[in-house]
C-alpha atoms as a PDB file:
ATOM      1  CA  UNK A   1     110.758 160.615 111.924  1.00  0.00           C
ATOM      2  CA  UNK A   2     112.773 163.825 111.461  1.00  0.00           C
ATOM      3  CA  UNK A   3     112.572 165.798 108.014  1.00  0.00           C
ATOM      4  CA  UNK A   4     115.093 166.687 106.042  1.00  0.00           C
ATOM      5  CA  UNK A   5     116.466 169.955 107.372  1.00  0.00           C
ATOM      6  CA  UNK A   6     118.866 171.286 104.123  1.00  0.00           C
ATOM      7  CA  UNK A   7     121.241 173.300 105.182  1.00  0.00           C
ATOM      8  CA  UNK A   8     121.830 177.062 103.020  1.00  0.00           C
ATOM      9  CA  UNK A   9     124.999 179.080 102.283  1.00  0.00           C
ATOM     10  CA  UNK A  10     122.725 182.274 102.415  1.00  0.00           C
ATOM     11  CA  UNK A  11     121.169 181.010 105.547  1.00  0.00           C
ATOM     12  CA  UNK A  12     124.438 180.581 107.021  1.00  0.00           C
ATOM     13  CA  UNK A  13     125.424 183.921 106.565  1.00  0.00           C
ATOM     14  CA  UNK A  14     123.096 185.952 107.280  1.00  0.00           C
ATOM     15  CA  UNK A  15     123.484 184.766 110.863  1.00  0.00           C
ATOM     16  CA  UNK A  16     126.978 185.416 110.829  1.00  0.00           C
ATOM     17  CA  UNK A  17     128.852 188.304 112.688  1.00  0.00           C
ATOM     18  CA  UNK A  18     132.528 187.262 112.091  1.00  0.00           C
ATOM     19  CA  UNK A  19     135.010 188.802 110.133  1.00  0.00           C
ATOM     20  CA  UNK A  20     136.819 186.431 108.871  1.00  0.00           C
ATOM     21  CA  UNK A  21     135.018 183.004 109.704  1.00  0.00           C
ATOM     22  CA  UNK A  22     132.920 182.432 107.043  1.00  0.00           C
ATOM     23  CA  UNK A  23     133.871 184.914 104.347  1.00  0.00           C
ATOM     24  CA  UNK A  24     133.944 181.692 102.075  1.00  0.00           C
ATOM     25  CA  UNK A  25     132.064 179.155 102.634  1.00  0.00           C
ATOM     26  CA  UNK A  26     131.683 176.167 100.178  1.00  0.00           C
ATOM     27  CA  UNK A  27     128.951 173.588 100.778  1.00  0.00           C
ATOM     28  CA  UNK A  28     128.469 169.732  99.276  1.00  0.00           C
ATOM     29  CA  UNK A  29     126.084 167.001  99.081  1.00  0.00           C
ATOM     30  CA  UNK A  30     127.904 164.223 100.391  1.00  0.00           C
ATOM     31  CA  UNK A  31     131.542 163.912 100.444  1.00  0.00           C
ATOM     32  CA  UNK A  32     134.529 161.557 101.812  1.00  0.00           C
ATOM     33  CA  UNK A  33     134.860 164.160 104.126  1.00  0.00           C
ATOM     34  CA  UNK A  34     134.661 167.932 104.580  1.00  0.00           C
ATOM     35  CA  UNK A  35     138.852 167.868 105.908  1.00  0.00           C
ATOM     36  CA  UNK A  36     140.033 166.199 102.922  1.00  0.00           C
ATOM     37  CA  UNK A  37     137.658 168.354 100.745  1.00  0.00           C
ATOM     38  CA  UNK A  38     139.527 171.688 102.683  1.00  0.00           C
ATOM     39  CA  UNK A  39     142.731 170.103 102.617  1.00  0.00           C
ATOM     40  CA  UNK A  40     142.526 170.690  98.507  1.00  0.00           C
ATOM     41  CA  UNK A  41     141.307 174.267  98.841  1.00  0.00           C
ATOM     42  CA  UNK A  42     143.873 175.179 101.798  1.00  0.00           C
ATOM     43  CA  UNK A  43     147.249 173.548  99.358  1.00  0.00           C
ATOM     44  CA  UNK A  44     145.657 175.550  96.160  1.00  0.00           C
ATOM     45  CA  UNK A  45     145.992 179.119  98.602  1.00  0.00           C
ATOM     46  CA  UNK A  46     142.419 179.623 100.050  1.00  0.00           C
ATOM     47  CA  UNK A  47     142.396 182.611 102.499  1.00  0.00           C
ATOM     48  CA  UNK A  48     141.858 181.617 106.188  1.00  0.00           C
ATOM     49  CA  UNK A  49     137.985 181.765 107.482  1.00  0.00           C
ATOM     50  CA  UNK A  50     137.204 179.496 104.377  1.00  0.00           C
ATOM     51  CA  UNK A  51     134.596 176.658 105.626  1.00  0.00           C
ATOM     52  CA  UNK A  52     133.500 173.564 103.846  1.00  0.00           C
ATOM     53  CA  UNK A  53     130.109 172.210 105.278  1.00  0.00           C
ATOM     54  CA  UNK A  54     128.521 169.014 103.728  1.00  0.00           C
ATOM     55  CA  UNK A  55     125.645 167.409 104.040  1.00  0.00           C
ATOM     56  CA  UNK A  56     127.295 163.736 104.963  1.00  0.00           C
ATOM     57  CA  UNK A  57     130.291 162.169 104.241  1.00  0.00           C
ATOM     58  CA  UNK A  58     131.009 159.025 103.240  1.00  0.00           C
ATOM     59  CA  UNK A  59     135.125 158.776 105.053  1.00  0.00           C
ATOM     60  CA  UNK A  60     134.582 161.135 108.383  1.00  0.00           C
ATOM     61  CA  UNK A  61     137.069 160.405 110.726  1.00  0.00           C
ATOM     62  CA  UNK A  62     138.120 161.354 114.522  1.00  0.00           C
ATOM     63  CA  UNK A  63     140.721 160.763 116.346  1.00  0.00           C
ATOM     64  CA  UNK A  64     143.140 157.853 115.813  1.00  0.00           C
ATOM     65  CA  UNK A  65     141.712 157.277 112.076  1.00  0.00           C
ATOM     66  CA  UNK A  66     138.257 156.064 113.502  1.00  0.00           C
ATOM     67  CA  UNK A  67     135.498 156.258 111.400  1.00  0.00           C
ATOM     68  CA  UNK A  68     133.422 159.006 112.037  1.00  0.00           C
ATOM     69  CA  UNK A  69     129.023 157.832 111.901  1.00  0.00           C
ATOM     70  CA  UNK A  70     128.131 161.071 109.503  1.00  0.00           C
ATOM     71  CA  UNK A  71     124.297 160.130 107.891  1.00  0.00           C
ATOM     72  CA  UNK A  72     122.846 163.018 105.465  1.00  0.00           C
ATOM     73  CA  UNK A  73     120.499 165.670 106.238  1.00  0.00           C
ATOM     74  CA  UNK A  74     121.268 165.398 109.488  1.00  0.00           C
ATOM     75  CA  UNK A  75     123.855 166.409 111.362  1.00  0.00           C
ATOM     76  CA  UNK A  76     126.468 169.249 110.946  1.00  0.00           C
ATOM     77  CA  UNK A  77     129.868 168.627 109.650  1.00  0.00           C
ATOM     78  CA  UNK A  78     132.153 171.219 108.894  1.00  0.00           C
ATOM     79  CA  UNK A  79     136.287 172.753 108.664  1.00  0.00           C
ATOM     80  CA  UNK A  80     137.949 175.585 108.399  1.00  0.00           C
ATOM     81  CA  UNK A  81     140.785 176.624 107.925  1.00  0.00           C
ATOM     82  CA  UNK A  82     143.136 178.914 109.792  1.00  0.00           C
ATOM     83  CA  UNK A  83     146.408 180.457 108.683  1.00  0.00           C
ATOM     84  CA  UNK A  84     147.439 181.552 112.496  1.00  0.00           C
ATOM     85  CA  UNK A  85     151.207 182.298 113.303  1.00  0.00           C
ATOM     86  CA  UNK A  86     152.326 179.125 115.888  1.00  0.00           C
ATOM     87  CA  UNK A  87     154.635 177.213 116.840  1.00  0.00           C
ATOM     88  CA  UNK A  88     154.144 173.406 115.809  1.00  0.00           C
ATOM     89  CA  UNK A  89     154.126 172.567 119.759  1.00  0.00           C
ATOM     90  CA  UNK A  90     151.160 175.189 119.876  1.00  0.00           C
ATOM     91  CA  UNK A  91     148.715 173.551 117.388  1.00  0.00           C
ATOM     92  CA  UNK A  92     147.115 170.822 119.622  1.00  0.00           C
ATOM     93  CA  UNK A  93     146.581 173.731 122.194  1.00  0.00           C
ATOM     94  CA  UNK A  94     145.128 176.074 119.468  1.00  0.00           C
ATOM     95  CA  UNK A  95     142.295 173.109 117.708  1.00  0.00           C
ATOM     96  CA  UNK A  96     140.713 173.184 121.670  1.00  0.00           C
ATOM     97  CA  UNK A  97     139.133 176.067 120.013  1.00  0.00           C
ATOM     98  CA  UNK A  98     136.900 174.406 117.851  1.00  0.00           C
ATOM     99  CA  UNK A  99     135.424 171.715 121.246  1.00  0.00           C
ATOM    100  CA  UNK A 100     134.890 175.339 122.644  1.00  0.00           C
ATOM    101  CA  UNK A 101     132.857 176.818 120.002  1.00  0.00           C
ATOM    102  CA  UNK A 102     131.265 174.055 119.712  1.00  0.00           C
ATOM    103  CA  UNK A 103     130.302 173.907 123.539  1.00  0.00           C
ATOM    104  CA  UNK A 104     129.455 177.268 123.575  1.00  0.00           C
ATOM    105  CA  UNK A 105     126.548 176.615 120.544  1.00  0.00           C
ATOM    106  CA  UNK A 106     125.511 173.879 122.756  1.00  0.00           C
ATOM    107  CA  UNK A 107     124.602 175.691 125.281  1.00  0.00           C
ATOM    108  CA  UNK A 108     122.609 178.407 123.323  1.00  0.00           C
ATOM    109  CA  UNK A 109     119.996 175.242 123.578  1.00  0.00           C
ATOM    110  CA  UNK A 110     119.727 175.546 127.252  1.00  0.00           C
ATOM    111  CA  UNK A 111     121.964 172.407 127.713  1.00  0.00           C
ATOM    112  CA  UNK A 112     125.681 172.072 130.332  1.00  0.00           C
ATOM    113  CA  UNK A 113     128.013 170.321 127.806  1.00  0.00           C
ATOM    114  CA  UNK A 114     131.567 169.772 129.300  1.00  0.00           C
ATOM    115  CA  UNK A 115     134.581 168.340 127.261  1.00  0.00           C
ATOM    116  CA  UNK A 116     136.864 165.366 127.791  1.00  0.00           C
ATOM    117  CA  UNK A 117     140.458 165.894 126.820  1.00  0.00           C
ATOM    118  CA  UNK A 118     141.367 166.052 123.967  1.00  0.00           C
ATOM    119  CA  UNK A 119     137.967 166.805 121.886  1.00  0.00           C
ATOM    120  CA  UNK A 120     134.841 165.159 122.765  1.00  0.00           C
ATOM    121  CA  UNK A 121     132.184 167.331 123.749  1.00  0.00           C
ATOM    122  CA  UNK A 122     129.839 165.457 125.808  1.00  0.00           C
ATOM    123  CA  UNK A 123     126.415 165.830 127.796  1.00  0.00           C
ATOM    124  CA  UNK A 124     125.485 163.932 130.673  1.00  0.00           C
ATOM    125  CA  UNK A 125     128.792 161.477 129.601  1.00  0.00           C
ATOM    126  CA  UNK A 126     127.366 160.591 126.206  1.00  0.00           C
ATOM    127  CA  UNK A 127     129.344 161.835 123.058  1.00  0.00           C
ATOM    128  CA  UNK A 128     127.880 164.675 121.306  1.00  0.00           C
ATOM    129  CA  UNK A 129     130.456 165.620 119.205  1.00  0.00           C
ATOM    130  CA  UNK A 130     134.318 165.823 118.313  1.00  0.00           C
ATOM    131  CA  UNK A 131     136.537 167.378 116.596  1.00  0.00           C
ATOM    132  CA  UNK A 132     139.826 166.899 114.407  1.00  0.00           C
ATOM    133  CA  UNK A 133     143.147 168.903 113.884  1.00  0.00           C
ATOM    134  CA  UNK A 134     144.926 168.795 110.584  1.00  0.00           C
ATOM    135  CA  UNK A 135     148.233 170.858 110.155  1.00  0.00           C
ATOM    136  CA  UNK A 136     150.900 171.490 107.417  1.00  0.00           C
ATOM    137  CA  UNK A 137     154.510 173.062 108.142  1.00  0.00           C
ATOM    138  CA  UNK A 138     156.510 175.606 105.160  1.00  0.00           C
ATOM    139  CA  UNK A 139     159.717 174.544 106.743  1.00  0.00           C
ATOM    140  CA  UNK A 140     159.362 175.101 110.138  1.00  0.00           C
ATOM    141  CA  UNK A 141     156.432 177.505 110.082  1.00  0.00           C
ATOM    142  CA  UNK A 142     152.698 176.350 110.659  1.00  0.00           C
ATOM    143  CA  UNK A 143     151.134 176.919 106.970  1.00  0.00           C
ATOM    144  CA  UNK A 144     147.800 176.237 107.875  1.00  0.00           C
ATOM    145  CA  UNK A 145     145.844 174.668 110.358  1.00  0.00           C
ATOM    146  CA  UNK A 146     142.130 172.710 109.711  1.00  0.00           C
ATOM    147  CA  UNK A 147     139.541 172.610 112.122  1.00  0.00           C
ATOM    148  CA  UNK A 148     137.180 169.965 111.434  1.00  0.00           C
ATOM    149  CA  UNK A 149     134.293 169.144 113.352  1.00  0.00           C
ATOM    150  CA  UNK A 150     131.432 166.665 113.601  1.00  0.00           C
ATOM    151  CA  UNK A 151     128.431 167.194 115.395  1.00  0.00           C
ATOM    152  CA  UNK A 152     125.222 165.062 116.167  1.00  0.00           C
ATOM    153  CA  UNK A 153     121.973 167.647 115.959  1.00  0.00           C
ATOM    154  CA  UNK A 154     119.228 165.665 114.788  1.00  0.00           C
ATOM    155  CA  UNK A 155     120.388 161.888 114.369  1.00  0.00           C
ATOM    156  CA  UNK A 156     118.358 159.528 116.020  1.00  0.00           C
ATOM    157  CA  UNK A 157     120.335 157.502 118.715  1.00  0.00           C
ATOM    158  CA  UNK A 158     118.607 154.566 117.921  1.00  0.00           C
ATOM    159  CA  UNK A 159     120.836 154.921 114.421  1.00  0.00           C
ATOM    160  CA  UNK A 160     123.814 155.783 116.090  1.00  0.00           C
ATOM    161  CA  UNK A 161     123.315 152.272 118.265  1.00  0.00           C
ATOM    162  CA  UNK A 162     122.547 150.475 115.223  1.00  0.00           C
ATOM    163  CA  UNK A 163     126.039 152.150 113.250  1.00  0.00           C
ATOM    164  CA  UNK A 164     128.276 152.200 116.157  1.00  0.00           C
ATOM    165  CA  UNK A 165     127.516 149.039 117.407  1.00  0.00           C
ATOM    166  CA  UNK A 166     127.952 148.894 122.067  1.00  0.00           C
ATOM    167  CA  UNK A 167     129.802 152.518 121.956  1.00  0.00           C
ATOM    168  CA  UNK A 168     126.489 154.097 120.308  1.00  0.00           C
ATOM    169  CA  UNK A 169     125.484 153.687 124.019  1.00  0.00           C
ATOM    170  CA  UNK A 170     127.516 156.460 125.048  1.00  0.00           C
ATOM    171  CA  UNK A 171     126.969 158.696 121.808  1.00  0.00           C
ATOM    172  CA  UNK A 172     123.746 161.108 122.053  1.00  0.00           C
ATOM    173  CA  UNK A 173     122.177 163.954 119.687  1.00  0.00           C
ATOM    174  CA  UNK A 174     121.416 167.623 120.648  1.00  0.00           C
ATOM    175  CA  UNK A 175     117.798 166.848 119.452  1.00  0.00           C
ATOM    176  CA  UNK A 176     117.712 163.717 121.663  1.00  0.00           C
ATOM    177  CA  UNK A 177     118.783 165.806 124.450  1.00  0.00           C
ATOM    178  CA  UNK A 178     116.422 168.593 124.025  1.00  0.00           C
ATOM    179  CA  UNK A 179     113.587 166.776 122.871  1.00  0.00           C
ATOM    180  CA  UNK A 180     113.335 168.813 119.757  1.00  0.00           C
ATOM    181  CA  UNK A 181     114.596 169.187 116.440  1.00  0.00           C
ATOM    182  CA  UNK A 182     117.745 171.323 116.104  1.00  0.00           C
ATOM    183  CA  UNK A 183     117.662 174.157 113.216  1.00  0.00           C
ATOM    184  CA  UNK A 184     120.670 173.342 111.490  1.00  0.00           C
ATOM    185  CA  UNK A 185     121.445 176.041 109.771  1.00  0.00           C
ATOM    186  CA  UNK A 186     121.163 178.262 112.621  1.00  0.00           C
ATOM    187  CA  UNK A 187     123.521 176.038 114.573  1.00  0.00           C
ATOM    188  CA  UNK A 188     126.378 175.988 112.029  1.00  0.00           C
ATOM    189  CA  UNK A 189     125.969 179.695 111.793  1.00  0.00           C
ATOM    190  CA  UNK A 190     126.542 179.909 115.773  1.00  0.00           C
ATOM    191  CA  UNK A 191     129.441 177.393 116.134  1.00  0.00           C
ATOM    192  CA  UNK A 192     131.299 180.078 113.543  1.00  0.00           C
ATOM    193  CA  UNK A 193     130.681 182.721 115.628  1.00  0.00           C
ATOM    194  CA  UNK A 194     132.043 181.728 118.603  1.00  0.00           C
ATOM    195  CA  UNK A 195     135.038 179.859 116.851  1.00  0.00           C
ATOM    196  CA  UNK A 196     136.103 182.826 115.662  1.00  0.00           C
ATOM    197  CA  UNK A 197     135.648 184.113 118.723  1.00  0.00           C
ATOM    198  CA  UNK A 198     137.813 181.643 120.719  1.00  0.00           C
ATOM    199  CA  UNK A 199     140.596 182.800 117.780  1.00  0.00           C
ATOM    200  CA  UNK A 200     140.595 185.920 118.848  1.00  0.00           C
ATOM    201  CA  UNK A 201     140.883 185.364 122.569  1.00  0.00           C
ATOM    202  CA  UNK A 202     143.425 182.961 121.596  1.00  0.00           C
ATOM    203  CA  UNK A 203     144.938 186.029 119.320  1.00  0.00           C
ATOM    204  CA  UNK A 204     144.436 188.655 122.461  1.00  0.00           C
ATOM    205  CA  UNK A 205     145.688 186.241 125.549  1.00  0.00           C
ATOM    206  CA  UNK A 206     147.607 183.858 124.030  1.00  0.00           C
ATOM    207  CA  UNK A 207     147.171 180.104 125.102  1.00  0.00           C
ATOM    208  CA  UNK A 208     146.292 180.434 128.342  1.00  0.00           C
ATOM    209  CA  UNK A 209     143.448 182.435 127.125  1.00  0.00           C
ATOM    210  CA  UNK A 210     142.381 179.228 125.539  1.00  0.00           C
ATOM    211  CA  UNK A 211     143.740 176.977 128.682  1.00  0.00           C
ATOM    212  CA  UNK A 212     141.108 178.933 131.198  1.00  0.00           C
ATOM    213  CA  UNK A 213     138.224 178.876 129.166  1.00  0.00           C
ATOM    214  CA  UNK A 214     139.057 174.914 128.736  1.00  0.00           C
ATOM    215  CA  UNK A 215     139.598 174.422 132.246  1.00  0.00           C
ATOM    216  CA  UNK A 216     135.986 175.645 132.438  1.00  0.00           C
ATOM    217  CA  UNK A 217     134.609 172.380 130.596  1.00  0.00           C
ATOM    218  CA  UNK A 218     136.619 170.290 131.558  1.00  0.00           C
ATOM    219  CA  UNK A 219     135.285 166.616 132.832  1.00  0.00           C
ATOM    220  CA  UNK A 220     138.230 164.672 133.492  1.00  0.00           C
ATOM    221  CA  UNK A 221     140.566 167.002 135.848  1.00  0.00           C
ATOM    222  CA  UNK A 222     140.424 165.240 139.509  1.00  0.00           C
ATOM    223  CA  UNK A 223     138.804 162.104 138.508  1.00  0.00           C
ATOM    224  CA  UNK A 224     140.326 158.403 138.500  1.00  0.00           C
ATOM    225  CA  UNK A 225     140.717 157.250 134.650  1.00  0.00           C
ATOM    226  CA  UNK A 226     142.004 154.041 132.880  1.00  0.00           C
ATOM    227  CA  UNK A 227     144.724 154.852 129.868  1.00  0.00           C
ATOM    228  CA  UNK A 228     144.879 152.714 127.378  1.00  0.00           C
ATOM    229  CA  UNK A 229     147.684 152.777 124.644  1.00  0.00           C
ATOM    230  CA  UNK A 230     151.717 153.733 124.037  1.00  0.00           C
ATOM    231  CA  UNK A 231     153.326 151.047 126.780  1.00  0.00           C
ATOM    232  CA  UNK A 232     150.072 149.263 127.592  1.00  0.00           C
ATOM    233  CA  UNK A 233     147.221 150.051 130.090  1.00  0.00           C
ATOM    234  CA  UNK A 234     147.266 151.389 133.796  1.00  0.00           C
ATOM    235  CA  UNK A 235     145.006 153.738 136.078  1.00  0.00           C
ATOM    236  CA  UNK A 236     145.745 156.905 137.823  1.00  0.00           C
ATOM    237  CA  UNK A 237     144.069 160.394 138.532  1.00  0.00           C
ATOM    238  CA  UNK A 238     143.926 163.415 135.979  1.00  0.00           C
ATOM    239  CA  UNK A 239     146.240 166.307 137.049  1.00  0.00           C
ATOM    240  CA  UNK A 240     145.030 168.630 134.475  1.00  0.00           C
ATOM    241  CA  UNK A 241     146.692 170.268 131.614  1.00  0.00           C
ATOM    242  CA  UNK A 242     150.138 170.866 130.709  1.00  0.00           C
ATOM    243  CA  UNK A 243     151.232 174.292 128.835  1.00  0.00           C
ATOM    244  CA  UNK A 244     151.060 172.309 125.215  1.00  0.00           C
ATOM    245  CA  UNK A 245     147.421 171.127 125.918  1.00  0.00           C
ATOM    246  CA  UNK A 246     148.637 167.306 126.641  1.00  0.00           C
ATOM    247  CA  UNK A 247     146.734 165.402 129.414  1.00  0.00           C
ATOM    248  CA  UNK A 248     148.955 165.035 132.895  1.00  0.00           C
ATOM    249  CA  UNK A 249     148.194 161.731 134.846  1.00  0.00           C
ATOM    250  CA  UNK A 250     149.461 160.616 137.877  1.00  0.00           C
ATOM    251  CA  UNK A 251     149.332 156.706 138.346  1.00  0.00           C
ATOM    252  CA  UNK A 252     148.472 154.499 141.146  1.00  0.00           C
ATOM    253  CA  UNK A 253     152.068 154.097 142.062  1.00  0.00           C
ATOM    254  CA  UNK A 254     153.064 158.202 141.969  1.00  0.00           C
ATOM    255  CA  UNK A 255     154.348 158.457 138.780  1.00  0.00           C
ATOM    256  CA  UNK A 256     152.926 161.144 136.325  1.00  0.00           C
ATOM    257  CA  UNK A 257     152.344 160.622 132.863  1.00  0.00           C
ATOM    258  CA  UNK A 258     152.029 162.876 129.924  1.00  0.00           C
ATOM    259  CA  UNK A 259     149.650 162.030 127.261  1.00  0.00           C
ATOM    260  CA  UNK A 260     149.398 163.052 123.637  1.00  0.00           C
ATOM    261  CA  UNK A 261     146.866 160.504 122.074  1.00  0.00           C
ATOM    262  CA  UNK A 262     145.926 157.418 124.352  1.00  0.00           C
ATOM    263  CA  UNK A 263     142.394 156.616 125.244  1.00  0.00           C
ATOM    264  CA  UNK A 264     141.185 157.372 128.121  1.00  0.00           C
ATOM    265  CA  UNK A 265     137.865 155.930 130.131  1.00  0.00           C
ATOM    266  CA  UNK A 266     136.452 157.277 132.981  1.00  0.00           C
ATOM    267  CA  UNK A 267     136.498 155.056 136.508  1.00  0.00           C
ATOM    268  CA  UNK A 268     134.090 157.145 138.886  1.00  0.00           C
END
């Protein structure tokens, strides 16, 4: 059984070397979920590099509205929020940011974690983490944009089998992987270092900054996938990327495909 690792604002930051990431951070018990919780903050004018980090949350979600598994004392979960200047066709590409940080952290703990489009950040093809992008337009201006992230550190995958029922197969924990329990505090501390350093980059060479480093981590790009959702279900082989971030698929009969939020499921 794993103790209780509590995680600490001052803990936090004094690992921190970011400028803006960070420079207020606000941290809960348990909460519906640490998005909604910034969403509040971000509409009442909080400056961008604000985080909100919780201990669990009771109405964590990922992509499609699915309920993210987020147990106390645990885990990390955290958002921030950005105020960057895009386009709204430039947000999707801009939240890969946040899979990458969170990669990058990953790999601090001697493990190779690769991504599958859009968010997931995996290890040996178990789930290890994901990520979720929440936007708001002033007219037709990107306001803000919310990073949110969930990521398993120290959950035991026999509880993530028991909560998630058959796909808690395919979910893992960074402890799990390693074999050893994962410092929390030290770990949120490094995923907002290198976030803010993917928003630079991003701020210094543009998207395709963000598009290379991607490319890097990338699982899916070459492989033979089933897509489920908009017209129905059909297989094909990944292409890559488009400039927008969106998923490029070529079917079995020739004809490419350009997705935005199906499912996709690996076939080799």
């Amino acid at each position: 059984m794993i103790a209780v690792d509590l995680l600490t604002i001052e803990g936090v930051r004094r690992r921190l070397t970011t400028s803006t990431v960070g420079r207020q951070i606000y941290l809960f018990g348990e909460v519906d979920s640490t998005n909604a919780r910034l969403r509040v903050l971000a509409r009442a004018g909080a400056r961008e590099g604000t985080v909100v980090l919780a201990e669990g949350q009771t109405a964590g979600r990922g992509r499609r509205g699915q309920e993210w598994y987020s147990p106390s004392g645990v885990n990390l979960y955290a958002s921030v929020l950005f105020r960057p200047r895009l386009t709204p066709r430039e947000v999707a590409l801009f939240s890969f940011i946040a899979s990458l940080a969170v990669a990058d952290a990953v790999k601090e703990h001697g493990v190779r974690p690769g991504i599958k489009w859009p968010n997931d950040v995996v290890v040996d093809g178990r789930k290890l983490a994901g990520t979720l992008v929440e936007s708001a337009m002033r007219g037709a201006e990107v306001e803000y944009v919310i990073l949110g992230v969930g990521v398993n550190l120290n959950v035991d995958p026999a509880a993530l089998r028991a909560a998630l029922g058959p796909a808690g197969a395919f979910a893992t924990s960074l402890g799990a992987v390693t074999g050893r329990e994962i410092d929390r505090t030290a770990f949120a501390a490094s995923y907002l270092n290198h976030l803010e350093a993917w928003a630079l980059a991003w701020q210094r060479g543009g998207a395709e900054a963000v598009r290379a480093g991607w490319a890097d981590r990338d699982i899916l790009t070459g492989r033979r996938v089933e897509v489920r959702g908009g017209a129905g279900a059909y297989e094909g082989r990944v292409l890559g990327l488009d400039a927008v971030g969106e998923l490029v698929v070529q079917d079995s009969g020739g004809q490419r495909h350009t997705l935005t939020s199906e499912e996709v499921r690996t076939l080799d």
